[in-house]
C-alpha atoms as a PDB file:
ATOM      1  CA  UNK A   1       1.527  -5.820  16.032  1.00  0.00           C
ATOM      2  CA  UNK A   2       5.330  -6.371  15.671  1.00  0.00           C
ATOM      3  CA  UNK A   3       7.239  -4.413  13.562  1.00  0.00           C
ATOM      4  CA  UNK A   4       8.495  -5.604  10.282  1.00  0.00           C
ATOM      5  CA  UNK A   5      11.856  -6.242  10.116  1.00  0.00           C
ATOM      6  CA  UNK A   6      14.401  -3.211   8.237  1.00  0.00           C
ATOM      7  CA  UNK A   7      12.967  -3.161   5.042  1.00  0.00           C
ATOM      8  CA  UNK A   8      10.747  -5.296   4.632  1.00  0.00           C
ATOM      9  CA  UNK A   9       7.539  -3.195   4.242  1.00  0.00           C
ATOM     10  CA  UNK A  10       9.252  -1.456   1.045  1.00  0.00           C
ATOM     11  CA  UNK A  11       9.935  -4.891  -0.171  1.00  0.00           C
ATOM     12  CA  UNK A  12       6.218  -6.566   0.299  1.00  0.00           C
ATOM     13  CA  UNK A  13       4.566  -3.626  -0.800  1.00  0.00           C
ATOM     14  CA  UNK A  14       6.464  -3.303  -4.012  1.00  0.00           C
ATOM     15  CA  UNK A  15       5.980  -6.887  -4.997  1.00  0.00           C
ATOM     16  CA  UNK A  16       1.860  -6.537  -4.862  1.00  0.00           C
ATOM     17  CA  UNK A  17       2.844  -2.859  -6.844  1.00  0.00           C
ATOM     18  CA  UNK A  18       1.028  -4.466 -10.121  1.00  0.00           C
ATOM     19  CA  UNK A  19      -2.420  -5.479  -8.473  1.00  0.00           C
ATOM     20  CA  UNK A  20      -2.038  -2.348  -5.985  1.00  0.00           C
ATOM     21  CA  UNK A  21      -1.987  -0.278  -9.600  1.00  0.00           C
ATOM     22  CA  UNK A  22      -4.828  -2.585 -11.376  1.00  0.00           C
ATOM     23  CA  UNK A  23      -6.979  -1.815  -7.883  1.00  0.00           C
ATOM     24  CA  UNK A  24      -6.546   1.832  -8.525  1.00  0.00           C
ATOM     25  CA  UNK A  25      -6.942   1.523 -12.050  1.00  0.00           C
ATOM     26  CA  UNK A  26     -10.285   0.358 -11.354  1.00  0.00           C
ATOM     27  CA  UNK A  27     -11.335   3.172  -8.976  1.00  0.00           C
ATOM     28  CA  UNK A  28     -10.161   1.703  -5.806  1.00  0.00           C
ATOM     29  CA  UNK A  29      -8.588   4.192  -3.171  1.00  0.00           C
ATOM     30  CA  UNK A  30      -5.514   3.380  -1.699  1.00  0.00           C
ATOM     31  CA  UNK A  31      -7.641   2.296   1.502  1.00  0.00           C
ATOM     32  CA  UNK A  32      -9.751  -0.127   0.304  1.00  0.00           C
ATOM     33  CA  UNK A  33      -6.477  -1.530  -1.831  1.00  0.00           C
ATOM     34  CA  UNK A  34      -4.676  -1.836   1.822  1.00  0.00           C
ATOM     35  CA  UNK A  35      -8.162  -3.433   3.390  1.00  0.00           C
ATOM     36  CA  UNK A  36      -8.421  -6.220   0.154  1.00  0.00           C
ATOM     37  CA  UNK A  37      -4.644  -6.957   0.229  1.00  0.00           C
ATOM     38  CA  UNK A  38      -5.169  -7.388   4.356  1.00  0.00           C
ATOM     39  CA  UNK A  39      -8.531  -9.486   3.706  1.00  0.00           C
ATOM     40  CA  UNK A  40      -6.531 -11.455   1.034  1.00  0.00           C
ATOM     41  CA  UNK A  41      -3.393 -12.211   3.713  1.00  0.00           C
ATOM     42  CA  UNK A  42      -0.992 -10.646   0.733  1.00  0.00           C
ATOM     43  CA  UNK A  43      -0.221  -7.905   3.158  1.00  0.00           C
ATOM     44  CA  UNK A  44       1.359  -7.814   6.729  1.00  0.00           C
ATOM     45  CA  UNK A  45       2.706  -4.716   6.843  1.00  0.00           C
ATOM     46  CA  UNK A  46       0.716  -1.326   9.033  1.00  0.00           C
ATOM     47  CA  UNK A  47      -1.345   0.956   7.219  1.00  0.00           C
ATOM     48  CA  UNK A  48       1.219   4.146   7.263  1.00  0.00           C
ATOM     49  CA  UNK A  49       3.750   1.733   6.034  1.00  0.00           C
ATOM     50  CA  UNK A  50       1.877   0.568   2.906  1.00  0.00           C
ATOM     51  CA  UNK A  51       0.745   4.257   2.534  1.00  0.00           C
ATOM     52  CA  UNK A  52       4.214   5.960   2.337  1.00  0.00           C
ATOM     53  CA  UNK A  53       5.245   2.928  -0.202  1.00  0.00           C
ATOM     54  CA  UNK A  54       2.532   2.341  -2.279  1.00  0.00           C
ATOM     55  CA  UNK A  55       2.617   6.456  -2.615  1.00  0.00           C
ATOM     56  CA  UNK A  56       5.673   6.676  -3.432  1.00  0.00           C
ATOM     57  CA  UNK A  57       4.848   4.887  -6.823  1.00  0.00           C
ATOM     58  CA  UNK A  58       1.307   6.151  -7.632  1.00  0.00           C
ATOM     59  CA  UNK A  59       3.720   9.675  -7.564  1.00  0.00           C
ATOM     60  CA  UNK A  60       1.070  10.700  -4.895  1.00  0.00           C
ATOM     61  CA  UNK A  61       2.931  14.308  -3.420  1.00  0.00           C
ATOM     62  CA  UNK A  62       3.938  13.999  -0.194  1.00  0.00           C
ATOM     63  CA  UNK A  63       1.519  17.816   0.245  1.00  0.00           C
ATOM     64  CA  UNK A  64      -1.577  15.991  -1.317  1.00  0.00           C
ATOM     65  CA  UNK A  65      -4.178  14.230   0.717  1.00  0.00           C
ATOM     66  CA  UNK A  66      -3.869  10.315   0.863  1.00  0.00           C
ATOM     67  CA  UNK A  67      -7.553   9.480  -0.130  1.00  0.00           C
ATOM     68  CA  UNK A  68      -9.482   7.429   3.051  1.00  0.00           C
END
């Protein structure tokens, strides 16, 4: 896969940041969030990307375990 253009990762993962917080609301890990977003075609951007983003606003510590 290409790689998104500068910035553009940040930017597509914070506009799906409400459903990616109603997903985890609902017990969803950030894993299966990526997978439905993927399945959905709301998401084009890798897996670390969307991580490192979506982390960043769940206030997920860069020290704690990303849950798979």
């Amino acid at each position: 896969m290409a790689r998104a253009a500068w910035g553009k990762a940040k930017r597509e993962v914070f506009l799906l940041k409400g459903e990616i917080l109603s997903l985890c609301e609902q017990g969803a890990n950030l894993n299966e969030v990526f997978q439905h977003l993927r399945n959905e075609k709301k998401l084009t951007v890798c897996r670390a990307s969307f991580f490192t983003y979506a982390a960043a606003f769940l206030s997920i510590s860069s020290f704690e375990r990303i849950p798979f």
